[in-house]
PDB file of N, CA and C in Angstrom:
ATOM      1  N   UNK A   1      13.533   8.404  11.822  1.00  0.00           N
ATOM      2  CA  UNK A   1      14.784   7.713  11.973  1.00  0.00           C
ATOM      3  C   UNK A   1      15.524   7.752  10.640  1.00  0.00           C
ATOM      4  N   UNK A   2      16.533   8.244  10.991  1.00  0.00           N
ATOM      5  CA  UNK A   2      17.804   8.144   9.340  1.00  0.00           C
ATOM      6  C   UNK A   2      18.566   6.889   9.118  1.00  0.00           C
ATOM      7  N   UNK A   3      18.920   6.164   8.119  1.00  0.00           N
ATOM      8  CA  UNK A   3      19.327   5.301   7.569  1.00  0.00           C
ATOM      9  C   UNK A   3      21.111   4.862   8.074  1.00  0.00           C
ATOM     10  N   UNK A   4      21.252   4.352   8.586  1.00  0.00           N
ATOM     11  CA  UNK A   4      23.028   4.746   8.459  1.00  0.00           C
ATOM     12  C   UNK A   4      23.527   4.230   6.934  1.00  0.00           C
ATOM     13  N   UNK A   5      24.721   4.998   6.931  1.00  0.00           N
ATOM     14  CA  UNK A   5      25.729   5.072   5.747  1.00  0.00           C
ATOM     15  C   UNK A   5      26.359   3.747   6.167  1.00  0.00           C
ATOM     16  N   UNK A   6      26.323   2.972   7.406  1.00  0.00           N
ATOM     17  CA  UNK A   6      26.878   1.553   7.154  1.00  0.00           C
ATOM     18  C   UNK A   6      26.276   0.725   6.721  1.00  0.00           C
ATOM     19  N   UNK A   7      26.750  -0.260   5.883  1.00  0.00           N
ATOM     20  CA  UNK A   7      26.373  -1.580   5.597  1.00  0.00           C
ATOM     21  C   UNK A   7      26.019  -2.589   6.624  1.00  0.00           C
ATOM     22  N   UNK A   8      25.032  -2.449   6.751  1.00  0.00           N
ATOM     23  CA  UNK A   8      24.515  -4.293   7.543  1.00  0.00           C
ATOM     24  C   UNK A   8      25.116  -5.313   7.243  1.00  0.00           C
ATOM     25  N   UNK A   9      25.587  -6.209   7.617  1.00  0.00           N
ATOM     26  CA  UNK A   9      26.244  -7.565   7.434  1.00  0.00           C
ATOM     27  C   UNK A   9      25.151  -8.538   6.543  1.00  0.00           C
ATOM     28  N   UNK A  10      25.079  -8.583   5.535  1.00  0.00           N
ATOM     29  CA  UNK A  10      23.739  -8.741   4.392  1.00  0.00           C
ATOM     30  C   UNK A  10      23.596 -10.251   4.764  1.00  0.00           C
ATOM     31  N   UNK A  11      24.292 -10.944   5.640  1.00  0.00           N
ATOM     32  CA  UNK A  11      23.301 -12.000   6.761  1.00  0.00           C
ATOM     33  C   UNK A  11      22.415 -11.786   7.730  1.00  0.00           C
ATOM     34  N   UNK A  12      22.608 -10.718   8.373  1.00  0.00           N
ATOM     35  CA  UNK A  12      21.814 -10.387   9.379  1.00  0.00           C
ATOM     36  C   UNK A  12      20.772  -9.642   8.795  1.00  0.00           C
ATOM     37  N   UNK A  13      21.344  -8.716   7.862  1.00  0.00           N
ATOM     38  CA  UNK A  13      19.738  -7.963   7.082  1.00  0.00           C
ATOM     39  C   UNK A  13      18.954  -9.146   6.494  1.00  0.00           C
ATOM     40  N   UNK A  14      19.312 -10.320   5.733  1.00  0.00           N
ATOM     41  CA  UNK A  14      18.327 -11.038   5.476  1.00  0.00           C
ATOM     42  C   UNK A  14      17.574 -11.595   6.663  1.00  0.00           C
ATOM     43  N   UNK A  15      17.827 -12.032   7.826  1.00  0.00           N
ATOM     44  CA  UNK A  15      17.816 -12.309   8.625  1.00  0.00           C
ATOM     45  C   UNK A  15      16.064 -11.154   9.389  1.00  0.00           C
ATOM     46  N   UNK A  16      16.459 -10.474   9.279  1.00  0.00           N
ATOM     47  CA  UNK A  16      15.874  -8.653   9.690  1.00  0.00           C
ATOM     48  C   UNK A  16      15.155  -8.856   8.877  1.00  0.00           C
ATOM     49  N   UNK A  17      15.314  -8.632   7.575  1.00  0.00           N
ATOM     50  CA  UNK A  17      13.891  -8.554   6.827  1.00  0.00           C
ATOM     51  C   UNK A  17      13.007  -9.799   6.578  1.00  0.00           C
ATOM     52  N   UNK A  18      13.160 -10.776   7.228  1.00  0.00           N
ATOM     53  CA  UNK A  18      12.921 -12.269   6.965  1.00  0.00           C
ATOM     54  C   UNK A  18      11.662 -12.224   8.370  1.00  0.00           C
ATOM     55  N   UNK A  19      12.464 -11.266   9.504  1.00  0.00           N
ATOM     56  CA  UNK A  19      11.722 -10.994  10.396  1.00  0.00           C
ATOM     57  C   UNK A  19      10.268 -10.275  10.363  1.00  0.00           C
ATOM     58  N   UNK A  20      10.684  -9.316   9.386  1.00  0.00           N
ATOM     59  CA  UNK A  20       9.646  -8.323   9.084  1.00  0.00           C
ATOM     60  C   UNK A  20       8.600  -9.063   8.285  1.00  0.00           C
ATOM     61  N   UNK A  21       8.776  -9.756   7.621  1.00  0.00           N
ATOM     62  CA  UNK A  21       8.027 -10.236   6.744  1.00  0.00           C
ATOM     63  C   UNK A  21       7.205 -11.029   7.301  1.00  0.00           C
ATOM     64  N   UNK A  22       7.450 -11.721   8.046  1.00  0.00           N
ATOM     65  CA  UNK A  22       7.112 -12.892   9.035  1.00  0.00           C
ATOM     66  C   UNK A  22       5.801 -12.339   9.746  1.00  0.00           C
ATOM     67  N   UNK A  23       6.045 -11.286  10.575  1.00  0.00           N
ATOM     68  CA  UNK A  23       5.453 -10.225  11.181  1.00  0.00           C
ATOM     69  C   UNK A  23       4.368 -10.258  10.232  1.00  0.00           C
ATOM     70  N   UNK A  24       4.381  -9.368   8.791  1.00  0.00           N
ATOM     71  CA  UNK A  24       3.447  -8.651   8.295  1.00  0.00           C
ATOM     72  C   UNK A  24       2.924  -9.991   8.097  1.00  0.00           C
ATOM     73  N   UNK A  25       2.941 -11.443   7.412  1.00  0.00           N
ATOM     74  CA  UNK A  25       1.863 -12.899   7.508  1.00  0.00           C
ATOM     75  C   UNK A  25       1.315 -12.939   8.543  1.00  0.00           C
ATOM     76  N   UNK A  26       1.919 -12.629   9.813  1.00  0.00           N
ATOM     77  CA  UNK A  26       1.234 -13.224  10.859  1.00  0.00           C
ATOM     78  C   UNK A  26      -0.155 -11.892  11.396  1.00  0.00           C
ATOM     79  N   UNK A  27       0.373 -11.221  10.755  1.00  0.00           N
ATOM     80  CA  UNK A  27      -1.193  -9.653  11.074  1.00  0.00           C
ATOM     81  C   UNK A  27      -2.918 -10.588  11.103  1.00  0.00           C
ATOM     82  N   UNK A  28      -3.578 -10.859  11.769  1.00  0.00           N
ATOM     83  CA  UNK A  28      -4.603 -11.267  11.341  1.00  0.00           C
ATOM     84  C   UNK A  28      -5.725 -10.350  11.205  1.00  0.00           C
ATOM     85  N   UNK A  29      -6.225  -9.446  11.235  1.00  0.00           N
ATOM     86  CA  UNK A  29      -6.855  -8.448  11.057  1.00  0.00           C
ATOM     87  C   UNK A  29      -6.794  -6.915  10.996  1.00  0.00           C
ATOM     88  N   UNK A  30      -7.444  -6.243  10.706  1.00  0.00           N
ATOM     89  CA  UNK A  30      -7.263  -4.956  10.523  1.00  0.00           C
ATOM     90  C   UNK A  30      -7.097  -3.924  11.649  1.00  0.00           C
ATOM     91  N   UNK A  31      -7.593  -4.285  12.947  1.00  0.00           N
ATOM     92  CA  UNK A  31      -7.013  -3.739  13.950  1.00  0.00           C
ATOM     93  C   UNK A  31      -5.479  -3.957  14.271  1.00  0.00           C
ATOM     94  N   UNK A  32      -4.962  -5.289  14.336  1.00  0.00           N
ATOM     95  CA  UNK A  32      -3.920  -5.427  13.907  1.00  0.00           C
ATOM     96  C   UNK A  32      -2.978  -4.995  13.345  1.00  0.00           C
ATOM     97  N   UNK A  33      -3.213  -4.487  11.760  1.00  0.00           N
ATOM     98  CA  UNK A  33      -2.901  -3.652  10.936  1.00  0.00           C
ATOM     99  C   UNK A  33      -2.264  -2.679  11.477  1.00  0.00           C
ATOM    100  N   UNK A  34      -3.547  -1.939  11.585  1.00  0.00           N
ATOM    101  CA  UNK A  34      -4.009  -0.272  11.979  1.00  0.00           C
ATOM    102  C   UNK A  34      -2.637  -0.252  12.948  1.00  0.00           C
ATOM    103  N   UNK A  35      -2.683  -0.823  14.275  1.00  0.00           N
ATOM    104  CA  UNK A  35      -1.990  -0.897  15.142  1.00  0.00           C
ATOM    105  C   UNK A  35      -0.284  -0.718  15.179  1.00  0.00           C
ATOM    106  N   UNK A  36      -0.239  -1.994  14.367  1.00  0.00           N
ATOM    107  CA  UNK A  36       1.685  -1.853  13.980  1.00  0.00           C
ATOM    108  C   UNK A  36       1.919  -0.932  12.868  1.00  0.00           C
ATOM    109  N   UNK A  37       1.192  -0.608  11.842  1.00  0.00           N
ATOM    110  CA  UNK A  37       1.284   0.703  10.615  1.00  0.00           C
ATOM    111  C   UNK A  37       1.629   2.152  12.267  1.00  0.00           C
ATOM    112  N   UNK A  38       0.462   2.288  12.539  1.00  0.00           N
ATOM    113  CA  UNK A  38       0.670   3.201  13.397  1.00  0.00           C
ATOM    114  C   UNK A  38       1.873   3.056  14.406  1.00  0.00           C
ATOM    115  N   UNK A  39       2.068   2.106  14.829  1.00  0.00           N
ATOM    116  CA  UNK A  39       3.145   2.128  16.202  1.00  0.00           C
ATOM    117  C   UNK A  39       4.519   2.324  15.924  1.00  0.00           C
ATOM    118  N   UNK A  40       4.503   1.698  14.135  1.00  0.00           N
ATOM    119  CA  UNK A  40       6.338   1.264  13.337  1.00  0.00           C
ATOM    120  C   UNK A  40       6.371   2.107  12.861  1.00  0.00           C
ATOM    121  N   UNK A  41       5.446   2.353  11.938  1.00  0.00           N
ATOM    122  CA  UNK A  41       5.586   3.998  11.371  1.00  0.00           C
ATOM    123  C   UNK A  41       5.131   5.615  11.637  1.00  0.00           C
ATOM    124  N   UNK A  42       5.868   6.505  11.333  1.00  0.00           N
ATOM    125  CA  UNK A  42       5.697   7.883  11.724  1.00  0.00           C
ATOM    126  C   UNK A  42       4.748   7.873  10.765  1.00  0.00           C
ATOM    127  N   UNK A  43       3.914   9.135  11.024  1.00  0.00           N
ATOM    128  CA  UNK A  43       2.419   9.616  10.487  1.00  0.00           C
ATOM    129  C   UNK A  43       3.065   9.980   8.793  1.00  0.00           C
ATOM    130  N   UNK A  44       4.126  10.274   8.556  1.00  0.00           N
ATOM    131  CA  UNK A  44       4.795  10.383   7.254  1.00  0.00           C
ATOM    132  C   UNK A  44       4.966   9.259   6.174  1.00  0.00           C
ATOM    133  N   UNK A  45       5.694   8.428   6.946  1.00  0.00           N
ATOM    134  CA  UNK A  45       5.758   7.326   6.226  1.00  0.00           C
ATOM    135  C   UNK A  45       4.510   6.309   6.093  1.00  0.00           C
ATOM    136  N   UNK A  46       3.526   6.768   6.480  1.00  0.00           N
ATOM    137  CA  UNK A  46       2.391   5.643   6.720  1.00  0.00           C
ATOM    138  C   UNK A  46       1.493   6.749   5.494  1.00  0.00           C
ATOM    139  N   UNK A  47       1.858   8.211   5.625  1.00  0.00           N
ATOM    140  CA  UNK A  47       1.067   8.792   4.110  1.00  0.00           C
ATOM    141  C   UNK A  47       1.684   8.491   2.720  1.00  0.00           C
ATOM    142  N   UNK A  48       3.554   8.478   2.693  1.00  0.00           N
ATOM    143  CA  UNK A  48       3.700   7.911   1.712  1.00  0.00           C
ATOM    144  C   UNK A  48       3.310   6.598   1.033  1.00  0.00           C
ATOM    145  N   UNK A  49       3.254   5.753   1.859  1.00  0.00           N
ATOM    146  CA  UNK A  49       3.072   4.251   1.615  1.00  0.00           C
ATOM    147  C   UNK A  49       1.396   4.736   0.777  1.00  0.00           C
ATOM    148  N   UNK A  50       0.505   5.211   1.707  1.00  0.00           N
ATOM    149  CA  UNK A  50      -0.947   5.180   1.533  1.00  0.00           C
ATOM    150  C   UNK A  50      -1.180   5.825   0.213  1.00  0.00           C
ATOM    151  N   UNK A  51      -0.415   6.978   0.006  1.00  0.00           N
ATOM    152  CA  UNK A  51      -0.385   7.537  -1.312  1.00  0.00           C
ATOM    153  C   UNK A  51       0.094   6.960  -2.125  1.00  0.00           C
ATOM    154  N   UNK A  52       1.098   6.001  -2.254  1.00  0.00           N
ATOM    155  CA  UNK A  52       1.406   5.466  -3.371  1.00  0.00           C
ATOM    156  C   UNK A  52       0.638   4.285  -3.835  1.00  0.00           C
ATOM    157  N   UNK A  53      -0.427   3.647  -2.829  1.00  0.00           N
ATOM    158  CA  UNK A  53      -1.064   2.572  -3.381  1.00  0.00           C
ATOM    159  C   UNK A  53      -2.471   3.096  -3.939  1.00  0.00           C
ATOM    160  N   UNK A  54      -2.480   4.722  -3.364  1.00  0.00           N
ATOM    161  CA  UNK A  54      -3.602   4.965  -4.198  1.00  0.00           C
ATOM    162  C   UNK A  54      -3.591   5.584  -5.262  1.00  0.00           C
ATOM    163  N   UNK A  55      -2.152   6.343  -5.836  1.00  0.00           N
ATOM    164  CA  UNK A  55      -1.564   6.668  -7.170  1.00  0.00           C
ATOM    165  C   UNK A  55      -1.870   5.070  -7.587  1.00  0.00           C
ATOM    166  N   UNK A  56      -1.357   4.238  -7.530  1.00  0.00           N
ATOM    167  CA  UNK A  56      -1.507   3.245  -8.091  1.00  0.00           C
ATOM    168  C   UNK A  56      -2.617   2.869  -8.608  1.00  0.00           C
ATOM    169  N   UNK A  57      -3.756   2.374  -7.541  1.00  0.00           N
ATOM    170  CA  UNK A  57      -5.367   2.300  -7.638  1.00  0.00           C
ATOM    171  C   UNK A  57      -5.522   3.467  -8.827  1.00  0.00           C
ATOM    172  N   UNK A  58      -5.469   4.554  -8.028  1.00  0.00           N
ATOM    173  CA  UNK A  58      -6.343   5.550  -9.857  1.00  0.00           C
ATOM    174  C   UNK A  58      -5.789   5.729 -10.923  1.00  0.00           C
ATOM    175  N   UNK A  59      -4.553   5.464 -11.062  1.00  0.00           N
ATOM    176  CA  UNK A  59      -3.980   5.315 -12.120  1.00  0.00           C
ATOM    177  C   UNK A  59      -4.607   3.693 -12.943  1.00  0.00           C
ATOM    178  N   UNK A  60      -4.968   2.789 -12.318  1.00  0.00           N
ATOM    179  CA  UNK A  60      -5.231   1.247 -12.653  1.00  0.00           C
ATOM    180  C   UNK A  60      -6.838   1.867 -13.172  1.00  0.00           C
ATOM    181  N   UNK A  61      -7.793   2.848 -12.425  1.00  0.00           N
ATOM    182  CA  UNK A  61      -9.176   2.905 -12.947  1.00  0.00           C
ATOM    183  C   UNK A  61      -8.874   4.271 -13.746  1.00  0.00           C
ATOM    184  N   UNK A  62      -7.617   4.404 -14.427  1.00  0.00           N
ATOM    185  CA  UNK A  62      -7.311   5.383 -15.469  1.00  0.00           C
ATOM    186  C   UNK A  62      -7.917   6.986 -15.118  1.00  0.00           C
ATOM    187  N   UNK A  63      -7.484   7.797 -13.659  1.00  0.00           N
ATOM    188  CA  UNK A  63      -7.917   8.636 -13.816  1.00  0.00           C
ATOM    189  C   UNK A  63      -6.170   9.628 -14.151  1.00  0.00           C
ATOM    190  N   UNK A  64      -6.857  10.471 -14.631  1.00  0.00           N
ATOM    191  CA  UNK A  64      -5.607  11.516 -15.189  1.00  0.00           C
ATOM    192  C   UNK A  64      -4.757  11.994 -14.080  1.00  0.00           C
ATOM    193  N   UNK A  65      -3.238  12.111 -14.299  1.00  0.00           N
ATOM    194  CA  UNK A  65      -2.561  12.765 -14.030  1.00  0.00           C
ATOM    195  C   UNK A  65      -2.708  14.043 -13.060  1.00  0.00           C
ATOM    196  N   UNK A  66      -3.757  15.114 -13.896  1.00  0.00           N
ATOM    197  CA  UNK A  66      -3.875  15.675 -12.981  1.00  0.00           C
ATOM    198  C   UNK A  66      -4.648  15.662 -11.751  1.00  0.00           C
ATOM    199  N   UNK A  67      -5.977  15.208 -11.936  1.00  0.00           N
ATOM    200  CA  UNK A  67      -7.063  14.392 -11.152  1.00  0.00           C
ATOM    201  C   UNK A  67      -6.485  13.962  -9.883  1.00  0.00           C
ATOM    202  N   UNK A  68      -5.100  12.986 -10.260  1.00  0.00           N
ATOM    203  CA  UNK A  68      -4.337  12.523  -9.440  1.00  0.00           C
ATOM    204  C   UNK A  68      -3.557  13.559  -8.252  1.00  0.00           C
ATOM    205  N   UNK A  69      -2.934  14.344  -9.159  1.00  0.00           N
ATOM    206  CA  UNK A  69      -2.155  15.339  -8.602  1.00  0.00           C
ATOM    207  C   UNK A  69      -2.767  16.172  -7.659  1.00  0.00           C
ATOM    208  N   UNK A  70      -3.763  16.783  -8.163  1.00  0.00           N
ATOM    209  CA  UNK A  70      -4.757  17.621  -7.506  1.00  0.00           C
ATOM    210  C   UNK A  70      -5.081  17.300  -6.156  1.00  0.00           C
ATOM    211  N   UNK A  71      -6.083  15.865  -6.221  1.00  0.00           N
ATOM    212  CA  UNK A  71      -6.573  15.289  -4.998  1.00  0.00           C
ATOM    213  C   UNK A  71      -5.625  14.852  -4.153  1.00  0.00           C
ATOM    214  N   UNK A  72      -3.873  14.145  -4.474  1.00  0.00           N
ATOM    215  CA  UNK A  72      -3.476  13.695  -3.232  1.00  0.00           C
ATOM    216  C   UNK A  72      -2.306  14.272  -3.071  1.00  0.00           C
ATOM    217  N   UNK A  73      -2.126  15.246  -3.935  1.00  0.00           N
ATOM    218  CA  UNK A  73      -0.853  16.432  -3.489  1.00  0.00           C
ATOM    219  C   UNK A  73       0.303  15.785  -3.913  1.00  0.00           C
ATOM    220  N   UNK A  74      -0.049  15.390  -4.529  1.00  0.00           N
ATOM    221  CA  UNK A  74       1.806  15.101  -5.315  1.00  0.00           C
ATOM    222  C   UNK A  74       1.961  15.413  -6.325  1.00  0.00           C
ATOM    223  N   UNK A  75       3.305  15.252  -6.585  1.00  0.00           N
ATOM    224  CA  UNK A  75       3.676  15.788  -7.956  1.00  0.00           C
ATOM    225  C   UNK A  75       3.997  14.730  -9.225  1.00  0.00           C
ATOM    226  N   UNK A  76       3.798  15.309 -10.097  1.00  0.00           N
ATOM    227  CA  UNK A  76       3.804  14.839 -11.672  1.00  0.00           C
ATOM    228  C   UNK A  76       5.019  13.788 -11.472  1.00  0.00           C
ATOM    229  N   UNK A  77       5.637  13.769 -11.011  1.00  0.00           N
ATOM    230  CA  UNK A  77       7.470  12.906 -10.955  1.00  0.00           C
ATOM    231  C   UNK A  77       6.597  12.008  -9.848  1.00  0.00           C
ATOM    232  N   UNK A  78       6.434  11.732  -8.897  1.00  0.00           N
ATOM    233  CA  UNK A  78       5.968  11.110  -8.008  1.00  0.00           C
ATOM    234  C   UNK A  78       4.984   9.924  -8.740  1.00  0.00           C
ATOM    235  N   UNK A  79       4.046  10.243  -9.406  1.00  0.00           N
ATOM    236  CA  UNK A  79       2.991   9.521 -10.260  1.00  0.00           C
ATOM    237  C   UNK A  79       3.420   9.200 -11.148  1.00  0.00           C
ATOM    238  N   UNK A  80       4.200   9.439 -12.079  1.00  0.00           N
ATOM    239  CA  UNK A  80       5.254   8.827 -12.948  1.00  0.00           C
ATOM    240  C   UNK A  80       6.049   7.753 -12.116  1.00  0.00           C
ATOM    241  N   UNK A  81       6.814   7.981 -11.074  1.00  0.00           N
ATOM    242  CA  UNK A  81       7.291   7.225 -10.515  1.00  0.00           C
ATOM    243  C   UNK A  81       6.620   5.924 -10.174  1.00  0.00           C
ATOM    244  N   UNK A  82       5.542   5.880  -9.910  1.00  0.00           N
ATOM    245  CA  UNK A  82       4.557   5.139  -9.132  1.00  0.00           C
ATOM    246  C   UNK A  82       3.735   4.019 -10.569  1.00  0.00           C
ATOM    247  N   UNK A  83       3.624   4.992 -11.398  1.00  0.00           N
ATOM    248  CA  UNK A  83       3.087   4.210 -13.008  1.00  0.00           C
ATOM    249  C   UNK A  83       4.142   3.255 -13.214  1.00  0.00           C
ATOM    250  N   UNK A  84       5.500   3.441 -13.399  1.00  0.00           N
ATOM    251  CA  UNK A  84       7.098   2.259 -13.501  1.00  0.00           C
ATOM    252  C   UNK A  84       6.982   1.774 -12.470  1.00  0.00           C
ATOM    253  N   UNK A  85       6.438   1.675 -10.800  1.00  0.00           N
ATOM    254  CA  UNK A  85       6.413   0.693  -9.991  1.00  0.00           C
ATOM    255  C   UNK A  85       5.222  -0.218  -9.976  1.00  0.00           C
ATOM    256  N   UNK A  86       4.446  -0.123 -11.044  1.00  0.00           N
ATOM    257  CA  UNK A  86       2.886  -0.313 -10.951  1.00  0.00           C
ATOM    258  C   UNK A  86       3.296  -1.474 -11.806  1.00  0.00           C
ATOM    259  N   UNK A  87       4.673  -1.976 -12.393  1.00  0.00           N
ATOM    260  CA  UNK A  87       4.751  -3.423 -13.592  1.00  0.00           C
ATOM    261  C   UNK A  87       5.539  -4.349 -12.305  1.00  0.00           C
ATOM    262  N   UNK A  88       5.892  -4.200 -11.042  1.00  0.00           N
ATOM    263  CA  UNK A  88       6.269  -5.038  -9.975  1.00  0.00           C
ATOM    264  C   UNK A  88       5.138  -5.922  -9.800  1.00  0.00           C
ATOM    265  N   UNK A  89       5.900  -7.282  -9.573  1.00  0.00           N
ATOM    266  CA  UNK A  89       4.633  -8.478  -8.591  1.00  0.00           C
ATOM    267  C   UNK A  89       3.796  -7.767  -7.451  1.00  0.00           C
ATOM    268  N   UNK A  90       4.822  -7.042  -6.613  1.00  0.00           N
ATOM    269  CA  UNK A  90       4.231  -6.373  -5.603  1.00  0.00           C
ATOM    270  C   UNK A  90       3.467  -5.535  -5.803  1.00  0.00           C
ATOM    271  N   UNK A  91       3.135  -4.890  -6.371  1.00  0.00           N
ATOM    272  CA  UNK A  91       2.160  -4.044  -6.435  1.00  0.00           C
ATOM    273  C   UNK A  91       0.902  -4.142  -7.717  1.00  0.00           C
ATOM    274  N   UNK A  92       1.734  -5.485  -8.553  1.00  0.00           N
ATOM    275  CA  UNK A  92       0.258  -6.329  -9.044  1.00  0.00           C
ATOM    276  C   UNK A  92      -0.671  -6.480  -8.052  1.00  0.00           C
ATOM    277  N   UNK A  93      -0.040  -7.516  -7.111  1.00  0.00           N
ATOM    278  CA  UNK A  93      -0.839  -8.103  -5.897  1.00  0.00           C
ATOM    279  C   UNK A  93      -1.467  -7.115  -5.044  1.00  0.00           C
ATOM    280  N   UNK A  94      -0.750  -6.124  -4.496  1.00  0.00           N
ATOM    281  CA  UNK A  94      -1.672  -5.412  -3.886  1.00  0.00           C
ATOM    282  C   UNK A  94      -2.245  -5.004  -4.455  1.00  0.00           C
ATOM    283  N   UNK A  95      -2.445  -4.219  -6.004  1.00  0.00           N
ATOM    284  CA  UNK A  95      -3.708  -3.716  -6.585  1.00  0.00           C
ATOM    285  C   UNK A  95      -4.941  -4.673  -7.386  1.00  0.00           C
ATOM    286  N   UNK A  96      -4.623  -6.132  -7.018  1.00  0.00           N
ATOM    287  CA  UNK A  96      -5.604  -7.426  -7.245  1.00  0.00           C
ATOM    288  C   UNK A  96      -6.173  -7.452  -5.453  1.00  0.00           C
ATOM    289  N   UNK A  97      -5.427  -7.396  -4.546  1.00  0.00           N
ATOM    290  CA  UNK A  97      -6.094  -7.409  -3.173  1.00  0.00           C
ATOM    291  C   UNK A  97      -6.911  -6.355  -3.133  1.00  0.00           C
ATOM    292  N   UNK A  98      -6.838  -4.741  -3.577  1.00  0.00           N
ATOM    293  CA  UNK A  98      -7.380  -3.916  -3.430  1.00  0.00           C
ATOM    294  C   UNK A  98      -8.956  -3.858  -3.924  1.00  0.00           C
ATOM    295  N   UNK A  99      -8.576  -4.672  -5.073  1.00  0.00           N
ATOM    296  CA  UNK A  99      -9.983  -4.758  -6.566  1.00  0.00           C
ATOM    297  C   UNK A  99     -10.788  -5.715  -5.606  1.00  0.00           C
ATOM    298  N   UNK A 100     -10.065  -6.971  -5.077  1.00  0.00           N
ATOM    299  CA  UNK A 100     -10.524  -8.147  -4.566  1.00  0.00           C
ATOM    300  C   UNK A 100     -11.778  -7.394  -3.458  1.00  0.00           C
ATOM    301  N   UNK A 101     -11.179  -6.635  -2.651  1.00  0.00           N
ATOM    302  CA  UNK A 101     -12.124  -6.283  -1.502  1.00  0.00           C
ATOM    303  C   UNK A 101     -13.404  -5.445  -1.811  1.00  0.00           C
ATOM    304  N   UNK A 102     -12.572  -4.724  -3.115  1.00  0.00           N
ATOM    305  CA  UNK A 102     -13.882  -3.421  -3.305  1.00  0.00           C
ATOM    306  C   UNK A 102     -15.316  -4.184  -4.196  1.00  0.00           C
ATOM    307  N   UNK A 103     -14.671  -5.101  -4.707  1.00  0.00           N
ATOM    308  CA  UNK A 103     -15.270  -6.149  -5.634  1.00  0.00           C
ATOM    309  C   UNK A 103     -16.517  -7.107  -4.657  1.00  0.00           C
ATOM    310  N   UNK A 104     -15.586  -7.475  -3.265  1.00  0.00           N
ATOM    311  CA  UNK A 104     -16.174  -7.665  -2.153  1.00  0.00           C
ATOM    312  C   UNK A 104     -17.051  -7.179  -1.739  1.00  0.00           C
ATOM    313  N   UNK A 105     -17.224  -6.032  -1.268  1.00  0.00           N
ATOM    314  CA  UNK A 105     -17.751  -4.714  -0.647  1.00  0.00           C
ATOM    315  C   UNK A 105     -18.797  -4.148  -1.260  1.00  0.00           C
ATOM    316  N   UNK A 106     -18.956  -4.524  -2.396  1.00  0.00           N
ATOM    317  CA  UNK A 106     -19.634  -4.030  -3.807  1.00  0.00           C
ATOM    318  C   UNK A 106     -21.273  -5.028  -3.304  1.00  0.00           C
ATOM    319  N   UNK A 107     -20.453  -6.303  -3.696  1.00  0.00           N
ATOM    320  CA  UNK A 107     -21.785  -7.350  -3.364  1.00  0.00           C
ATOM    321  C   UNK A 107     -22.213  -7.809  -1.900  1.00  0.00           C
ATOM    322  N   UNK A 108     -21.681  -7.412  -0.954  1.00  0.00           N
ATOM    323  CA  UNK A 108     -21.840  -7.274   0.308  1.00  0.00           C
ATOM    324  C   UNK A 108     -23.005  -6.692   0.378  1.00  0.00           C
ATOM    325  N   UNK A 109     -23.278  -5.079   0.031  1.00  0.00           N
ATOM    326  CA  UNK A 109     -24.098  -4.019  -0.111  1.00  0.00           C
ATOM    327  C   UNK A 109     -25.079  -4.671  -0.828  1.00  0.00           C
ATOM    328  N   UNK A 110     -25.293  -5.213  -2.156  1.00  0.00           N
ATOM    329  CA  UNK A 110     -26.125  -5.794  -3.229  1.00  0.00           C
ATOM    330  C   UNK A 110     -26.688  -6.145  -2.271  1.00  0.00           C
ATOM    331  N   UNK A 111     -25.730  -7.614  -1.501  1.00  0.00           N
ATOM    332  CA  UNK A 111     -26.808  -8.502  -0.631  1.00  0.00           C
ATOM    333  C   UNK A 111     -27.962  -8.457   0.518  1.00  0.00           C
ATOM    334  N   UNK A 112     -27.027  -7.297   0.885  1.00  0.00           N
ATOM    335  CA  UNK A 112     -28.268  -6.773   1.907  1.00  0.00           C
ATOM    336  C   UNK A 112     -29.068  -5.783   1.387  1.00  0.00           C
ATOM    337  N   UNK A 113     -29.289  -5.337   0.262  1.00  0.00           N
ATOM    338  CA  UNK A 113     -30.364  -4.627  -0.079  1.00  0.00           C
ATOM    339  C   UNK A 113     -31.658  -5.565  -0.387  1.00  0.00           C
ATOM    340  N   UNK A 114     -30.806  -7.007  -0.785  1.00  0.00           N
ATOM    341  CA  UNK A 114     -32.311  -7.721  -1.370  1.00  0.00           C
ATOM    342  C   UNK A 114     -32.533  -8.263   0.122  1.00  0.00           C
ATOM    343  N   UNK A 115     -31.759  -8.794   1.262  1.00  0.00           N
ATOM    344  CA  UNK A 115     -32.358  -9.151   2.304  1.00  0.00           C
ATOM    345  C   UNK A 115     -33.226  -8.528   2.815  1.00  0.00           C
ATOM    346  N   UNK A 116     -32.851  -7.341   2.900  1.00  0.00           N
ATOM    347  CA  UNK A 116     -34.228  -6.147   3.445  1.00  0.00           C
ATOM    348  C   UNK A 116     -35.469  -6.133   3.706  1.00  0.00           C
TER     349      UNK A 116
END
């Protein structure tokens, strides 16, 4: 879907994105997720999004540029781009949610090795 060249009535877009937002709080799980990512977005826009939070992620566990480039097919301008969006709240938070889970996931595993 293309953007129109008109202006939204910037009441009703707040309005619209007030909606959206609403939406993404109310997700309660990952099927959930999975579900509206897939249904709202084209298979494109659901790789950009995915790629940029993981430029983000390896750039945060400092892997190189090219490392970067190599494995998720983008280019040098793209990851640059993504390093200047990486000082936003937003994407503090998601890369503290990201740490949060793997951090999670980490001792999850621990725990059931000693239950064993």
């Amino acid at each position: 879907m293309r953007i129109s060249q008109k202006a939204i009535n910037p009441a009703l877009k707040k309005q619209v994105d007030k909606m959206l937002i609403q939406l993404i709080c109310d997700i309660k799980n990952f099927n959930e997720a999975e579900s509206f990512l897939r249904d709202f977005f084209n298979s494109s826009e659901v790789e950009v999004f995915s790629k940029r939070l993981a430029i983000a992620y390896w750039l945060k566990k400092k892997r190189s540029y090219k490392n970067i480039r190599d494995n998720l097919k983008v280019s040098s301008a793209t990851i640059s781009t993504v390093s200047e969006m990486m000082k936003s709240k937003g994407f503090e938070l998601a890369l503290k949610k990201v740490e949060a889970e793997e951090w999670a996931n980490v001792w999850a595993e621990k725990i059931k090795r000693v239950i064993k």
